[in-house]
C-alpha atoms as a PDB file:
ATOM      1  CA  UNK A   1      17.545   5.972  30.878  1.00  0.00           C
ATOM      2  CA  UNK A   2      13.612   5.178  30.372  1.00  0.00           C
ATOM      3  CA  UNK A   3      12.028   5.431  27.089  1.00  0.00           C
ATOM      4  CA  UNK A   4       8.402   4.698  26.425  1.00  0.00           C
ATOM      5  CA  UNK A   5       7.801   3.607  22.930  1.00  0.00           C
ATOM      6  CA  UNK A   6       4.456   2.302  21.786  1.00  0.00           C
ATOM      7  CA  UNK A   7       3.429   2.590  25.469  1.00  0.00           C
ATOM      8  CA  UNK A   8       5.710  -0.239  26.498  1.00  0.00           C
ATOM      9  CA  UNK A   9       7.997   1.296  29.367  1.00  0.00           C
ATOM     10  CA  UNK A  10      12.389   0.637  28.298  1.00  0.00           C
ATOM     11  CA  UNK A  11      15.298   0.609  30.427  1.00  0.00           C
ATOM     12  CA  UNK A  12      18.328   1.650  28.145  1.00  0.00           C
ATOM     13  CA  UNK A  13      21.276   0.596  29.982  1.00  0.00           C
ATOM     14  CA  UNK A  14      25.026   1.354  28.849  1.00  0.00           C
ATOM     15  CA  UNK A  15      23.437   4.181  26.093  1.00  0.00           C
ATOM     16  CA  UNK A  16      26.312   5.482  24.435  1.00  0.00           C
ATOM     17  CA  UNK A  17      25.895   9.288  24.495  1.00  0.00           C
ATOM     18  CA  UNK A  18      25.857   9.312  20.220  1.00  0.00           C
ATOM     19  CA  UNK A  19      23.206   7.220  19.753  1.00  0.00           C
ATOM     20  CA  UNK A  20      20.068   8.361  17.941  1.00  0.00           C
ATOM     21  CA  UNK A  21      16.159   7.772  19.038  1.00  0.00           C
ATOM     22  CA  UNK A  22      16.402   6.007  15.263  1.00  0.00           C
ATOM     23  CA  UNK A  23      19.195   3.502  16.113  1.00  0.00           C
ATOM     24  CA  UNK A  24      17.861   2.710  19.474  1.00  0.00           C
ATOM     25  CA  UNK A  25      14.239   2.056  17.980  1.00  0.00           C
ATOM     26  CA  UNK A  26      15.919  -0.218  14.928  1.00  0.00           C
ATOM     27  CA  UNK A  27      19.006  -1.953  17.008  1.00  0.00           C
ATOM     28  CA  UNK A  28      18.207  -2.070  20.381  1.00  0.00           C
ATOM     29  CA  UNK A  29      14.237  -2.578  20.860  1.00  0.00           C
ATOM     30  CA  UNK A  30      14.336  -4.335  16.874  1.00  0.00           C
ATOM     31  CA  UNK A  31      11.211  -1.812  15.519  1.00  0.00           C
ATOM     32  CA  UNK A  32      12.239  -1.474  12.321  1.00  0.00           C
ATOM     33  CA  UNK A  33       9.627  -0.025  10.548  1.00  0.00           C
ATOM     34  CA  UNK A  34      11.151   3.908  10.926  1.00  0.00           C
ATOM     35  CA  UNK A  35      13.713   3.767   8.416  1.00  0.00           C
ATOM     36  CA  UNK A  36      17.307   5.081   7.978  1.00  0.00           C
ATOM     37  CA  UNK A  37      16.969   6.637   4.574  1.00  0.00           C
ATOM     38  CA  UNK A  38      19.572   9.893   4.333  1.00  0.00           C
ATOM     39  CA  UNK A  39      20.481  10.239   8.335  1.00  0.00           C
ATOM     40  CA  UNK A  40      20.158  13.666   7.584  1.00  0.00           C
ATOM     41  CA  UNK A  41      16.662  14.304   8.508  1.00  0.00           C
ATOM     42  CA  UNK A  42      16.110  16.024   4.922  1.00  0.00           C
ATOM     43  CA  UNK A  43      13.447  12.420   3.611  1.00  0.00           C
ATOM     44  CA  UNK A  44      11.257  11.929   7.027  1.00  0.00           C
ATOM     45  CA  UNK A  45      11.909   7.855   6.201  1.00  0.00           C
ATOM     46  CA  UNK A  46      12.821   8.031  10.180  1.00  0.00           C
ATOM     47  CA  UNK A  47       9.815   9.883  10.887  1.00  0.00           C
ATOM     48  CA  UNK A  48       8.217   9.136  14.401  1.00  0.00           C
ATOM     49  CA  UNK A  49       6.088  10.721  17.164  1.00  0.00           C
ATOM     50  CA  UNK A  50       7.700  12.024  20.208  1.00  0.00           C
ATOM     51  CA  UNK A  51       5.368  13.389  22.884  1.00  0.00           C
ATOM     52  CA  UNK A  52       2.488  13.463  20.125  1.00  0.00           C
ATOM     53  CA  UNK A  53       4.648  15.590  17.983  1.00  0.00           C
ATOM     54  CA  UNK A  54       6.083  14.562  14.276  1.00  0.00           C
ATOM     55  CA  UNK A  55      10.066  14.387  14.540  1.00  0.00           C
ATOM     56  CA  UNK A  56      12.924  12.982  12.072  1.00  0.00           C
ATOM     57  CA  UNK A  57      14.134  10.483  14.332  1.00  0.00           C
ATOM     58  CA  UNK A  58      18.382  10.453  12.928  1.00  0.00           C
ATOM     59  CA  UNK A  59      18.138  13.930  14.434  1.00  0.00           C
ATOM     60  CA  UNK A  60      17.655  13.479  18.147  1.00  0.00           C
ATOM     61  CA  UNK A  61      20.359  11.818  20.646  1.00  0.00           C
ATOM     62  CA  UNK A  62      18.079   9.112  22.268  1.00  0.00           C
ATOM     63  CA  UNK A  63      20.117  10.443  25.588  1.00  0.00           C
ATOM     64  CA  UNK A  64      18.152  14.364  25.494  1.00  0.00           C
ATOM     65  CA  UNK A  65      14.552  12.052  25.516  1.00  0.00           C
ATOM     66  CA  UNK A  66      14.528  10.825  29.053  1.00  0.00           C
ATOM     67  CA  UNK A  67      11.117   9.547  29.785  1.00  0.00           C
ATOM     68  CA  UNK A  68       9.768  10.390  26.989  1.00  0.00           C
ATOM     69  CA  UNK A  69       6.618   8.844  25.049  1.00  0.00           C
ATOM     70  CA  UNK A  70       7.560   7.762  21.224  1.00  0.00           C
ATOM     71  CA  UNK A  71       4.761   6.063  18.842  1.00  0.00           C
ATOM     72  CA  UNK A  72       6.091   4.348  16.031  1.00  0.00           C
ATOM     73  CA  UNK A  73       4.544   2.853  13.144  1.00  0.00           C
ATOM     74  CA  UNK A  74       4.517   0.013  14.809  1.00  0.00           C
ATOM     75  CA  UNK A  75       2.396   1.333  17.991  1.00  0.00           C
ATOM     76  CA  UNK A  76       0.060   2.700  15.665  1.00  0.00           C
ATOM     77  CA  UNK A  77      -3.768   0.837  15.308  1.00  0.00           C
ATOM     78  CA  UNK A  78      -4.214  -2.410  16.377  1.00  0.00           C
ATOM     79  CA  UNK A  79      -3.697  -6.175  14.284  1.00  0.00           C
ATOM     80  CA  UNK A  80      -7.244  -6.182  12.588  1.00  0.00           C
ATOM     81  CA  UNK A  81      -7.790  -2.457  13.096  1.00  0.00           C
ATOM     82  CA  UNK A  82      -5.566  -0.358  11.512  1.00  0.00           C
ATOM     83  CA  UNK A  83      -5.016   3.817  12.586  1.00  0.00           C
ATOM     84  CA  UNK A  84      -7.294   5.320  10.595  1.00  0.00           C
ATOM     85  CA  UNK A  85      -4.236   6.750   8.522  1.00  0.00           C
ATOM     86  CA  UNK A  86      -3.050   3.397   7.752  1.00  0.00           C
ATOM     87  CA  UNK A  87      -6.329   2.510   6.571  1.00  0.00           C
ATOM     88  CA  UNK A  88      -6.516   5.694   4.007  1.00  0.00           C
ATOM     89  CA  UNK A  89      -3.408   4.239   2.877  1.00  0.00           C
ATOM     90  CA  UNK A  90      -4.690   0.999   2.186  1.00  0.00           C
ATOM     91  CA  UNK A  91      -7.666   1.598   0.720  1.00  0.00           C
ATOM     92  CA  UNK A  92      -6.231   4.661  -1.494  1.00  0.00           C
ATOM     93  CA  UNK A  93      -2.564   2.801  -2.588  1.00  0.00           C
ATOM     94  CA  UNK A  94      -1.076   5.439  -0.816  1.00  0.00           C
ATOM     95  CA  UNK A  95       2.490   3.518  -1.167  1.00  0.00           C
ATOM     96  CA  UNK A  96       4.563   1.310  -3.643  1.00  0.00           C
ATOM     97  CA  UNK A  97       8.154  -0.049  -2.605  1.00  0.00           C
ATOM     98  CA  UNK A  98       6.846   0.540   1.369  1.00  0.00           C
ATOM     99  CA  UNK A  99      10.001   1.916   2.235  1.00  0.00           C
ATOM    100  CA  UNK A 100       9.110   5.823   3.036  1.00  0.00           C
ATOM    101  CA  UNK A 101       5.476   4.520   4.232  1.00  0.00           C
ATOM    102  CA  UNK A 102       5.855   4.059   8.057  1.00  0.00           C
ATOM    103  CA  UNK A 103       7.602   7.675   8.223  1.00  0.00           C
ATOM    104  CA  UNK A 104       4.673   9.020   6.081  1.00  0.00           C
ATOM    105  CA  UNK A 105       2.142   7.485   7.788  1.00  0.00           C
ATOM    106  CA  UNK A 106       3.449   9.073  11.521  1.00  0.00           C
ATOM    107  CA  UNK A 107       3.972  12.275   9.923  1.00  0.00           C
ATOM    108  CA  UNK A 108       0.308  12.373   8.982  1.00  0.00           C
ATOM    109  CA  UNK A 109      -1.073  11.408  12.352  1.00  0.00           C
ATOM    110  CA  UNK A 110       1.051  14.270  13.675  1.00  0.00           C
ATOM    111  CA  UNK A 111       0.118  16.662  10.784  1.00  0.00           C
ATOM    112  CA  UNK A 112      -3.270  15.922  11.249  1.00  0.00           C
ATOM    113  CA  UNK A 113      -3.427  16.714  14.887  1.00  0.00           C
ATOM    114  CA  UNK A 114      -1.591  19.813  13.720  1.00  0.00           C
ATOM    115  CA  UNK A 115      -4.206  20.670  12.009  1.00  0.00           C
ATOM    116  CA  UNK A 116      -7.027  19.712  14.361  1.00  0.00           C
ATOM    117  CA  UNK A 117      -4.957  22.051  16.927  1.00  0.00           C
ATOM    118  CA  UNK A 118      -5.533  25.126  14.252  1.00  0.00           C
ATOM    119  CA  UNK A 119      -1.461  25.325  12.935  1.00  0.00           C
ATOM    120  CA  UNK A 120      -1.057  27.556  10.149  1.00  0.00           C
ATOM    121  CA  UNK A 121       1.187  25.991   7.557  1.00  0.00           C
ATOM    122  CA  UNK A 122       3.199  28.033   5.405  1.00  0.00           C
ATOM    123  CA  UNK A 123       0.102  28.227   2.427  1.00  0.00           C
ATOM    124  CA  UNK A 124      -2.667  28.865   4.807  1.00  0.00           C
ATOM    125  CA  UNK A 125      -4.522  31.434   3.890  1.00  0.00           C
ATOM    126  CA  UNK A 126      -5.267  34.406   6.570  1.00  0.00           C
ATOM    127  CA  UNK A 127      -9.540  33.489   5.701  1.00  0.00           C
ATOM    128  CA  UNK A 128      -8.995  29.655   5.149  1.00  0.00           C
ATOM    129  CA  UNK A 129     -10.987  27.302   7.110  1.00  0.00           C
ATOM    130  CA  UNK A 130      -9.892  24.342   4.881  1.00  0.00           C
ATOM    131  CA  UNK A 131      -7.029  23.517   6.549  1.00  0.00           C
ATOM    132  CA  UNK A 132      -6.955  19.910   4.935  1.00  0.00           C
ATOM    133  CA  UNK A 133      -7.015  21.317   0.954  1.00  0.00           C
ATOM    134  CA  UNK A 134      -4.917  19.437  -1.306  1.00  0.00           C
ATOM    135  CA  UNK A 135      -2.136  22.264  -1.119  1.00  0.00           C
ATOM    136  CA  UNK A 136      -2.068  22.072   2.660  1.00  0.00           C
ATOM    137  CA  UNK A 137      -1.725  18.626   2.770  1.00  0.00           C
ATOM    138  CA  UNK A 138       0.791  18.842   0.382  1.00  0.00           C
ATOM    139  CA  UNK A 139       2.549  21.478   2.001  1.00  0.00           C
ATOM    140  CA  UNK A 140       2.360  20.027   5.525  1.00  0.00           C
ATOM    141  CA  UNK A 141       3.932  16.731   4.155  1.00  0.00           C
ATOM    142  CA  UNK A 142       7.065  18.142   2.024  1.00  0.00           C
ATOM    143  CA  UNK A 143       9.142  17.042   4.635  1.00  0.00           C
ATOM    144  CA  UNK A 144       8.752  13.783   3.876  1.00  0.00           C
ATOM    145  CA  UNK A 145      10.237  12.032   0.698  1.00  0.00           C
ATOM    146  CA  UNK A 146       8.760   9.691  -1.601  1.00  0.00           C
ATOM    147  CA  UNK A 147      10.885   8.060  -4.702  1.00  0.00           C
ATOM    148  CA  UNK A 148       8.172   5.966  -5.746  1.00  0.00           C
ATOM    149  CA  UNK A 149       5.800   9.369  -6.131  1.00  0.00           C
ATOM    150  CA  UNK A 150       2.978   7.538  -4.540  1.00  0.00           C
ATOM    151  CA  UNK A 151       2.018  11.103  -3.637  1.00  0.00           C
ATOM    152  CA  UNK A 152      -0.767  11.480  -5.909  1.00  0.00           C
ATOM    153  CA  UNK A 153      -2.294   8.908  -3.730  1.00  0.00           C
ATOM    154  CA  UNK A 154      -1.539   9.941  -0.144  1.00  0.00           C
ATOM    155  CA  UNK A 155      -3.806  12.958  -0.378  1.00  0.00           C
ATOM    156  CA  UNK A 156      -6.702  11.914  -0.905  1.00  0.00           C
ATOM    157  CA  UNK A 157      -5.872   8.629   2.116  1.00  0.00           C
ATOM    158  CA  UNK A 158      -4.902  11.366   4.467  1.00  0.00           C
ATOM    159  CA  UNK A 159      -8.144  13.510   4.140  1.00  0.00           C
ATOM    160  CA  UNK A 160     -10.596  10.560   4.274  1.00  0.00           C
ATOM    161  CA  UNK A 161      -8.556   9.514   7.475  1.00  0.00           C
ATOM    162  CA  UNK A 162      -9.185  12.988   8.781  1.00  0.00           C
ATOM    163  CA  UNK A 163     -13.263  12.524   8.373  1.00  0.00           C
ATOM    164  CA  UNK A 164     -12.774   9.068  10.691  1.00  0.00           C
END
């Protein structure tokens, strides 16, 4: 089976059928920053991009993906120049313990091209042109869990990232 993750093109070889896209990310290619926080897919920790769409990792047999283009964490920005996202972050202490923060920060590159492709989200209103409000934001990022309740924070580092 091929995999590209982070645009670097994998050869999984002897993939047992069971495996998830989050065990071969973590065990067999060693990115570890998509976490295994519930294997449930109810806290996002696993959260990465597949095909430029948001997706709880634990969920999806690596084996159903062939070919397909995953961006972790890890493939996001560059060392010195960080995704835009990751920047918000930064500069608005959009995290604490770290642990939910890679899943986070993917789901808000894919909710923000979400929202840059016109998606509703269940509190849009019919007249709204702000899709980016604080309640959309919030809304569009209740799938993914944070203990710490850095979420105060997040907000405001995923609408500045937008205006980048």
């Amino acid at each position: 089976m091929r995999l590209t993750v982070n645009g670097a093109q994998h050869h999984l070889v002897g993939l047992d059928p069971r495996t998830t896209l989050l065990d071969v990310l973590r065990e067999r290619l060693h990115l570890t920053g998509a976490k295994k926080g519930c294997d449930h897919g109810q806290c996002g920790a696993c959260t990465v991009l597949l095909d430029g769409r948001r997706v709880n990792s634990c969920l999806i047999l690596a084996i159903t993906q062939p070919d397909a283009r995953v961006t972790t964490v890890e493939g996001l920005g560059h060392r010195g120049e960080p995704h835009p996202v990751q920047q918000g972050f930064l500069e608005h202490d959009g995290f604490q313990c770290g642990y939910c923060t890679p899943g986070q920060i993917c789901s808000a590159v894919g909710m923000l091209d979400e929202v840059a492709q016109g998606w509703p989200s269940a509190v849009t209103e019919s007249d709204s042109e702000d899709l980016l409000a604080d309640a959309e934001i919030r809304e569009r990022m209740s799938g993914n869990l944070c203990r710490c309740g850095a979420y105060p924070n997040m907000v405001p580092a995923i609408r500045e990232a937008a205006g980048r």
